[in-house]
Protein backbone atom coordinates (compact mmCIF):
# COMPACT_ATOMS: atom_id res chain seq x y z
CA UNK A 1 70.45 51.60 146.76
CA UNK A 2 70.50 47.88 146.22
CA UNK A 3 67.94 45.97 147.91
CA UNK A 4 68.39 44.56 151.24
CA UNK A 5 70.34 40.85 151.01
CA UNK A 6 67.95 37.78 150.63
CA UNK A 7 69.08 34.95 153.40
CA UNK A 8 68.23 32.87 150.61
CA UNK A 9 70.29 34.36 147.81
CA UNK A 10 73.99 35.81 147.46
CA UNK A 11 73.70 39.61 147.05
CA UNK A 12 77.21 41.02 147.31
CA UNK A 13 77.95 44.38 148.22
CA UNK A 14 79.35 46.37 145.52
CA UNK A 15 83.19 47.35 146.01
CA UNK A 16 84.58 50.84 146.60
CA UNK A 17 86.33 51.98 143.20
CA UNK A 18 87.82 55.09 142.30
CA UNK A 19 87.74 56.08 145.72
CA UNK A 20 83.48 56.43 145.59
CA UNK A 21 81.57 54.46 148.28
CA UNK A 22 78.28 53.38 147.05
CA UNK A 23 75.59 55.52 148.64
CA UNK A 24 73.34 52.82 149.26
CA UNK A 25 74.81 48.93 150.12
CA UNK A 26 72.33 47.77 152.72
CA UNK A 27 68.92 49.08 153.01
CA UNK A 28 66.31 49.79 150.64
CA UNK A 29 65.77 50.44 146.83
CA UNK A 30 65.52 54.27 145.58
CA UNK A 31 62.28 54.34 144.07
CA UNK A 32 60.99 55.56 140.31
CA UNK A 33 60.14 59.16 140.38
CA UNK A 34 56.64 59.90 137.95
CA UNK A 35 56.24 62.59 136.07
CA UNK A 36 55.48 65.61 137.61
CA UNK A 37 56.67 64.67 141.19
CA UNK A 38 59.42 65.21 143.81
CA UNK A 39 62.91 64.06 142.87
CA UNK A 40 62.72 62.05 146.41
CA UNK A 41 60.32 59.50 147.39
CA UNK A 42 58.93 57.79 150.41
CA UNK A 43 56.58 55.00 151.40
CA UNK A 44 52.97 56.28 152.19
CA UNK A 45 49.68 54.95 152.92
CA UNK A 46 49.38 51.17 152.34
CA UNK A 47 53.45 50.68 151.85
CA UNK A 48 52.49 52.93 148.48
CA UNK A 49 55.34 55.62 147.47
CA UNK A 50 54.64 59.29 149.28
CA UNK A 51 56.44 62.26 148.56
CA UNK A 52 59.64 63.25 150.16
CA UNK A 53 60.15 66.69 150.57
CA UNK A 54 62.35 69.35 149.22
CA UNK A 55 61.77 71.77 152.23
CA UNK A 56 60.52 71.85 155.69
CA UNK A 57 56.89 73.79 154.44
CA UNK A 58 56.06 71.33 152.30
CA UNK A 59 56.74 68.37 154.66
CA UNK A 60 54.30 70.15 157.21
CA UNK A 61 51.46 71.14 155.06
CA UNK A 62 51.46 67.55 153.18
CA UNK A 63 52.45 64.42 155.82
CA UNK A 64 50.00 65.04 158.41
CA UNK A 65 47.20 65.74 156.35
CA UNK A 66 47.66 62.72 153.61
CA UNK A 67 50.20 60.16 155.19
CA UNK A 68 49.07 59.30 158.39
CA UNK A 69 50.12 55.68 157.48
CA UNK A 70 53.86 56.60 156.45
CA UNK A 71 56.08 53.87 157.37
CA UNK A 72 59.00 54.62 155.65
CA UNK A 73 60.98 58.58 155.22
CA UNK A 74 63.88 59.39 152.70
CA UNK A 75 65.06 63.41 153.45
CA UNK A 76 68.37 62.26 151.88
CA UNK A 77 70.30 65.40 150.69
CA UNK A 78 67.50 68.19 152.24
CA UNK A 79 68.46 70.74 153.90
CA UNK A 80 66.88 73.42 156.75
CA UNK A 81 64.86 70.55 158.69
CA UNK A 82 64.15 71.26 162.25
CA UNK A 83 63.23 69.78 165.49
CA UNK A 84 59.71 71.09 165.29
CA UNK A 85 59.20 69.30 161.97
CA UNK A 86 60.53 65.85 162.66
CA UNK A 87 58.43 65.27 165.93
CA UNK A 88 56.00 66.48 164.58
CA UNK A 89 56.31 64.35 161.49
CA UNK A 90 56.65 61.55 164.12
CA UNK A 91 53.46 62.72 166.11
CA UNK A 92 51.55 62.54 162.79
CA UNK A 93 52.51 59.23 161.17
CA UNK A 94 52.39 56.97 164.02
CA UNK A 95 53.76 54.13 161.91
CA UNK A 96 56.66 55.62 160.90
CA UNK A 97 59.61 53.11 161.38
CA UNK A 98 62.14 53.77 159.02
CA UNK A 99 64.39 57.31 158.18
CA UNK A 100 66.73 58.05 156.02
CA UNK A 101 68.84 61.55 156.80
CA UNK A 102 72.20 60.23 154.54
CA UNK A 103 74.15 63.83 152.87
CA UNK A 104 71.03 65.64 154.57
CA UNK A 105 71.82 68.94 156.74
CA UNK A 106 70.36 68.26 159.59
CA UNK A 107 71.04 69.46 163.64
CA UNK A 108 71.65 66.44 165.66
CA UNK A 109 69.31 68.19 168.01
CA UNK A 110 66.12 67.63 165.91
CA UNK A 111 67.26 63.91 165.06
CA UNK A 112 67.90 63.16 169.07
CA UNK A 113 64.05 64.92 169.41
CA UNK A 114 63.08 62.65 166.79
CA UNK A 115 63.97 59.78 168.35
CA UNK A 116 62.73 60.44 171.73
CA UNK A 117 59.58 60.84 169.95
CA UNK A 118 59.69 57.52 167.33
CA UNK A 119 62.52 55.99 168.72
CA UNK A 120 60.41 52.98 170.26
CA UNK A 121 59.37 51.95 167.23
CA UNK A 122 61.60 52.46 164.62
CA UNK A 123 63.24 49.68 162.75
CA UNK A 124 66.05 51.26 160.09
CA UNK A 125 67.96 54.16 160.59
CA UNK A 126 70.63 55.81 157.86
CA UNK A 127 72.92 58.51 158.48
CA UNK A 128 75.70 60.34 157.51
CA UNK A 129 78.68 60.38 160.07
CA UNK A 130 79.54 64.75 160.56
CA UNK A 131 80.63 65.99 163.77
CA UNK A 132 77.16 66.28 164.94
CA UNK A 133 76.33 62.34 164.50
CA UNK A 134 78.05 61.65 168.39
CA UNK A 135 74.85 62.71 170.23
CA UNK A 136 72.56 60.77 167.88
CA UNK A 137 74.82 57.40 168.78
CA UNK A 138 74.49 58.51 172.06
CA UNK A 139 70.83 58.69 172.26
CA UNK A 140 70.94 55.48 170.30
CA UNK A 141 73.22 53.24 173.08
CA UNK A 142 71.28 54.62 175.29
CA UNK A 143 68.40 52.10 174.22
CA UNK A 144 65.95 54.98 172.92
CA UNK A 145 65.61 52.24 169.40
CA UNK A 146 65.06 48.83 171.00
CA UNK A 147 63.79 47.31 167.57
CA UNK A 148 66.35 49.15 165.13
CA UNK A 149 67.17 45.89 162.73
CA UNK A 150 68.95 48.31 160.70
CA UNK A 151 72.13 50.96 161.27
CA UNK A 152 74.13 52.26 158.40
CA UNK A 153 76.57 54.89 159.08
CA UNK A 154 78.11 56.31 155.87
CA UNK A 155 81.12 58.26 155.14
CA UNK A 156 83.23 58.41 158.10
CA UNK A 157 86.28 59.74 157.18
CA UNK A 158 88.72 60.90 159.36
CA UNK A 159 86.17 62.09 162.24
CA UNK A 160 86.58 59.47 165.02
CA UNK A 161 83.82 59.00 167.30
CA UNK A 162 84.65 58.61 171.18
CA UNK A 163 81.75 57.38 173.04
CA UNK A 164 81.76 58.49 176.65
CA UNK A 165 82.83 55.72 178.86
CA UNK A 166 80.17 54.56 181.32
CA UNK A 167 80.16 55.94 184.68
CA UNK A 168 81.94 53.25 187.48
CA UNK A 169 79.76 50.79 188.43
CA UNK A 170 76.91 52.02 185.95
CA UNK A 171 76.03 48.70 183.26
CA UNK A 172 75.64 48.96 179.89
CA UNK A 173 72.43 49.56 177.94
CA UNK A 174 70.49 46.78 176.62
CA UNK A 175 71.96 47.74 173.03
CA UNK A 176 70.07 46.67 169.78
CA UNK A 177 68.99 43.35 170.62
CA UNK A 178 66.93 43.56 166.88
CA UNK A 179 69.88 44.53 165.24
CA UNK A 180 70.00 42.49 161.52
CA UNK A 181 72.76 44.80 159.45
CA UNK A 182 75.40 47.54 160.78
CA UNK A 183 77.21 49.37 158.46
CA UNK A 184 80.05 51.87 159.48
CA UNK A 185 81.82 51.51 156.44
CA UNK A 186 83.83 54.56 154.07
CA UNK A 187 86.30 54.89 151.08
CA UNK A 188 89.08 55.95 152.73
CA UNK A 189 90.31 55.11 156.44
CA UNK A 190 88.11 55.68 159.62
CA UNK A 191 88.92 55.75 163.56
CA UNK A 192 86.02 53.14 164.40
CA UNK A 193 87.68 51.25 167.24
CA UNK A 194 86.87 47.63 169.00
CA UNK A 195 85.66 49.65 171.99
CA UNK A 196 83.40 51.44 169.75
CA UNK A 197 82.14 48.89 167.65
CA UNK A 198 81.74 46.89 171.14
CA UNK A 199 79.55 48.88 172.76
CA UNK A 200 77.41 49.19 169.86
CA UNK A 201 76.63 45.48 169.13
CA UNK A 202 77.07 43.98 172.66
CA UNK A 203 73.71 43.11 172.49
CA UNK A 204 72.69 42.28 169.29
CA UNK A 205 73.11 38.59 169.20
CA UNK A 206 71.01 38.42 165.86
CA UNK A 207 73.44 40.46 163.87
CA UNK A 208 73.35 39.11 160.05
CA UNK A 209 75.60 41.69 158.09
CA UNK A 210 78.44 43.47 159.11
CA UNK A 211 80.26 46.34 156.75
CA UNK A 212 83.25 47.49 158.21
CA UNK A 213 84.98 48.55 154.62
CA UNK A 214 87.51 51.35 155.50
CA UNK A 215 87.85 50.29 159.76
CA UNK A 216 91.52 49.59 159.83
CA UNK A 217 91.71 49.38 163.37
CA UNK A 218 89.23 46.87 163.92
CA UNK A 219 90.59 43.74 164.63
CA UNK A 220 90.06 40.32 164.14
CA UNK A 221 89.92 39.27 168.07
CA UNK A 222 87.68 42.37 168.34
CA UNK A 223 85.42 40.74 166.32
CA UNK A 224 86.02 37.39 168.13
CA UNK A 225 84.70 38.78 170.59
CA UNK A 226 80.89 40.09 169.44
CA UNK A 227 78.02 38.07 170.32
CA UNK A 228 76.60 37.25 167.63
CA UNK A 229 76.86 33.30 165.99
CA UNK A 230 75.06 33.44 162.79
CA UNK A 231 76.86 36.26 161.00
CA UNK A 232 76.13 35.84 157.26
CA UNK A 233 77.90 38.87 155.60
CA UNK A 234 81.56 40.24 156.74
CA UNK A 235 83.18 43.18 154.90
CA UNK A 236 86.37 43.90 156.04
CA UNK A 237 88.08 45.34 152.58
CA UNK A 238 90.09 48.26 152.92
CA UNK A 239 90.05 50.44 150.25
CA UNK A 240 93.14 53.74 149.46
CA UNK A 241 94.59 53.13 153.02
CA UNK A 242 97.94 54.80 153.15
CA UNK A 243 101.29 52.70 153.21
CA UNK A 244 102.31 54.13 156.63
CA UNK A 245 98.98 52.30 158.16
CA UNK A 246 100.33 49.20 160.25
CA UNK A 247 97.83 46.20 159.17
CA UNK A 248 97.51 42.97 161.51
CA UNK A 249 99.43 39.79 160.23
CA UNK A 250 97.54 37.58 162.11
CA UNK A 251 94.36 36.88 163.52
CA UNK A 252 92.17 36.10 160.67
CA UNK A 253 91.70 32.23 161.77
CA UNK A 254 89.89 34.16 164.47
CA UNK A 255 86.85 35.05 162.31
CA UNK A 256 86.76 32.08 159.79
CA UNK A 257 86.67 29.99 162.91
CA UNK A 258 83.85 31.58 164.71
CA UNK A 259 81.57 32.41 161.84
CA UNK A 260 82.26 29.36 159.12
CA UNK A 261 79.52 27.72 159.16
CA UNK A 262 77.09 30.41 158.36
CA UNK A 263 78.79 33.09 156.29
CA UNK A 264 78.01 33.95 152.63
CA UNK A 265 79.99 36.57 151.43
CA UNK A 266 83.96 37.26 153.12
CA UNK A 267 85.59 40.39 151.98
CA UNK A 268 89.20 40.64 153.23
CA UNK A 269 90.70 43.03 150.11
CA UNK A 270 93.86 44.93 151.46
CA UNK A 271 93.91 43.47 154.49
CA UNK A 272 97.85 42.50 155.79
CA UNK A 273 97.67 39.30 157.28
CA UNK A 274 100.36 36.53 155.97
CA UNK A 275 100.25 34.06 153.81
CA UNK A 276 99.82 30.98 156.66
CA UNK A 277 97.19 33.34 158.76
CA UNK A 278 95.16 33.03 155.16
CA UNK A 279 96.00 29.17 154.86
CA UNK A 280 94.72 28.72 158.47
CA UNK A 281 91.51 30.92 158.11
CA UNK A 282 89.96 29.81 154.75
CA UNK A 283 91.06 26.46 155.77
CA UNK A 284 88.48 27.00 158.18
CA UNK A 285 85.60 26.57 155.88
CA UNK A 286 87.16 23.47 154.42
CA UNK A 287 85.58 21.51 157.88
CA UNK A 288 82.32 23.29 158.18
CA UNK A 289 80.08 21.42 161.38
CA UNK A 290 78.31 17.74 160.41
CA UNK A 291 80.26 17.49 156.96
CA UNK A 292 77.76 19.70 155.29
CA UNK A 293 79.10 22.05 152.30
CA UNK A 294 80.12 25.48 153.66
CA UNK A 295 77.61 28.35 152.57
CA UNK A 296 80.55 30.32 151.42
CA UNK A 297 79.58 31.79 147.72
CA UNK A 298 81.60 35.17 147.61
CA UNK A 299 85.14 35.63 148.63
CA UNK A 300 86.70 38.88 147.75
CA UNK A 301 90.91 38.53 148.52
CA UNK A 302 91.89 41.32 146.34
CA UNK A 303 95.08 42.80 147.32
CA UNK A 304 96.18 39.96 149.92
CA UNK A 305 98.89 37.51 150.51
CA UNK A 306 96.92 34.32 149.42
CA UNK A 307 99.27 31.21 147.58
CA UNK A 308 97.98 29.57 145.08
CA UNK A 309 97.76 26.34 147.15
CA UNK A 310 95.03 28.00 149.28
CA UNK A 311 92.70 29.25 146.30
CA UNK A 312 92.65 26.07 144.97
CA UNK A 313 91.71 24.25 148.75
CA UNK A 314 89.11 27.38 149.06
CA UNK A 315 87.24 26.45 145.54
CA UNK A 316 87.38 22.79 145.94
CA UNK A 317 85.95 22.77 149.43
CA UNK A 318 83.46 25.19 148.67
CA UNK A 319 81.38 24.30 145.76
CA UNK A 320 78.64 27.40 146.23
CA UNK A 321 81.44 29.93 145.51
CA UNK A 322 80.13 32.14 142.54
CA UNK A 323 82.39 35.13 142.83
CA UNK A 324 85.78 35.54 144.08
CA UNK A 325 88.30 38.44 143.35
CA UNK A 326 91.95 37.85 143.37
CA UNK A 327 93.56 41.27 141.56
CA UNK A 328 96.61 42.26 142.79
CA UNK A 329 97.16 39.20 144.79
CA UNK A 330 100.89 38.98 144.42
CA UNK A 331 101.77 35.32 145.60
CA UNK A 332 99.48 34.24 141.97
CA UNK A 333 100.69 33.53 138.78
CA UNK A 334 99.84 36.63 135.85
CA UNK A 335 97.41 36.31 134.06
CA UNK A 336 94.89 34.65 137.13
CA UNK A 337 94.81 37.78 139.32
CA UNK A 338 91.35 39.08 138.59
CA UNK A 339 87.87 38.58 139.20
CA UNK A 340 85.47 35.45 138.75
CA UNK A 341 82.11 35.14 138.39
CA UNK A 342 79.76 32.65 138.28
CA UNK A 343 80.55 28.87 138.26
CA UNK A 344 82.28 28.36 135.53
CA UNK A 345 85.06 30.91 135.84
CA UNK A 346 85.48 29.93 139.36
CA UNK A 347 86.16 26.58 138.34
CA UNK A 348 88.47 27.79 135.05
CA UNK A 349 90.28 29.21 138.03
CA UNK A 350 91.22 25.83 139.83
CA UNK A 351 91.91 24.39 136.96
CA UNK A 352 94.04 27.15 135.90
CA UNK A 353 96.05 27.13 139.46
CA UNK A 354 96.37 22.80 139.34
CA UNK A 355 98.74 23.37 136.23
CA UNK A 356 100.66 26.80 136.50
CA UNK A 357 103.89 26.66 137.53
CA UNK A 358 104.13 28.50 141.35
CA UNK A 359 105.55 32.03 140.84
CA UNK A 360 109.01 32.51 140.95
């Protein structure tokens, strides 16, 4: 797993290819295993690398006794562990603030205990979306992880989630009002729904990244709609999505609009919208707030309607942009629909679009 995105730098999130997600986009790195120890690694006394365990015994004779300063769990890909074990794991490190359960078989019942027991304090949760994964969201809106900064759901595939509606008259919880990074993002199509994705950040004003690769029916006044005003990273690519999928035309002004002055990295690969919704939106970032240069440095359009005309306004206006992807963008002129990185290809790209004929 990469490491999480500086605020400083421009860390883009890889793309899905060959119909692989990347099992880690957000969160942290997967440490070095030495010689001689467990394939899978945690953080132990100090912020020092502890063992992660390849069954339940071993978890319970080792974490009490020498991690009582664990911060930071990976069980990614175990299997067999129970309710008794994780609260008690959270009994025993008290500083515990971070678990990963990703491709880990695992009853929702013990992760729900878990939380109940940790929840308070934990900062960074990653999970796997199964069948089972509705009651942990549902323990999770219901404010048991006031601090979580980070939520990365994986994989969603077809399963759709439908959060029970609140009762009349009852509010909503105070949601994740630490919230940095939310990822609900997977290689093929997914049911995650405005309502959904509403109720999960309608309090997390401080939101910073958003990965929504795969959510086709998310749309853009959906997201017009969220609270928060500094997002930094939006990934809205969609990736294998099946010709018989009805895409939005319009509405992408919407986001460029609400969140130009502060985002990094816009990924809108696949997405339907037409080829004045794109002029409008990118245009967007071409008048960024007190005539300061937009902080735009990665743009990925790959498979959209984009003219030439608006590439070129896009790179001129925004003179941080170090990577943009424009394969299979069919309103280009062959031999420019491809990937640039870095500086100078991004410029080789203006100067290619100022003197090629428009497509025919």
């Amino acid at each position: 797993m990469a490491a999480p995105a500086s605020r400083q730098g421009c860390a883009r999130v890889p793309p899905l290819a060959g119909g692989r997600f990347p099992t880690r986009a957000l969160a942290h790195r997967d440490p070095v295993v030495p010689a001689g120890r467990p394939a899978c690694q945690g953080r132990g006394q100090g912020g020092e690398e502890a063992p992660c365990f390849p069954g339940v015994a071993y978890a319970q004779s080792l974490v009490g006794e020498c991690c009582p300063r664990l911060t930071f769990l990976k069980l990614s890909g175990c299997h067999g562990v129970t309710a008794d074990a994780l609260v008690m794991l959270a009994k025993a490190c008290c500083q515990l603030h971070s678990l990963d359960l990703q491709h880990s078989m695992v009853e929702s019942t013990a992760v729900v205990s878990f939380l109940e027991e940790a929840g308070s304090r934990m900062r960074k949760l990653w999970l796997t979306y199964s069948s089972q994964t509705t009651a942990i969201l549902g323990a999770l809106l219901g404010s048991c992880c006031p601090q979580l900064q980070v939520l990365e759901v994986l994989r969603l595939l077809n399963l759709m989630w439908l959060p029970k509606p609140p009762g009349r008259g009852v509010a909503p919880g105070p949601g994740f009002p630490s919230l940095e990074e939310l990822c609900l993002a997977s290689s093929t199509c997914n049911f995650v729904s405005n309502e959904v994705l509403g109720r999960l950040l309608h309090g997390s004003p401080n939101l910073r990244l958003l990965d929504l690769r795969g959510c086709a029916r998310i749309t853009p006044a959906g997201l017009q709609d969220l609270p928060c005003r500094e997002l930094e990273q939006l990934h809205l690519g969609l990736y294998g999505t099946s010709d018989r999928l009805t895409l939005a035309k319009e509405g992408s002004p919407f986001l460029t609009q609400k969140w130009c002055h502060t985002l990094r990295e816009l990924d809108l690969s696949g997405q339907g919208f037409s080829e004045k919704d794109l002029e409008q939106a990118l245009a967007a970032f071409l008048s960024t707030p007190g005539g300061s240069h937009p902080a735009l440095c990665s743009l990925n359009l790959r498979g959209t309607r984009v003219t030439p005309s608006t590439v070129s306004s896009v790179i001129s206006g925004c003179p941080g942009l170090l990577y943009l992807n424009l394969e299979s963008c069919r309103c280009l002129p062959r031999g420019l629909k491809r990937a640039y990185r870095g500086l100078e290809e991004v410029q080789w790209c203006l100067e290619q679009l100022l003197t090629s004929p428009s497509p025919s």
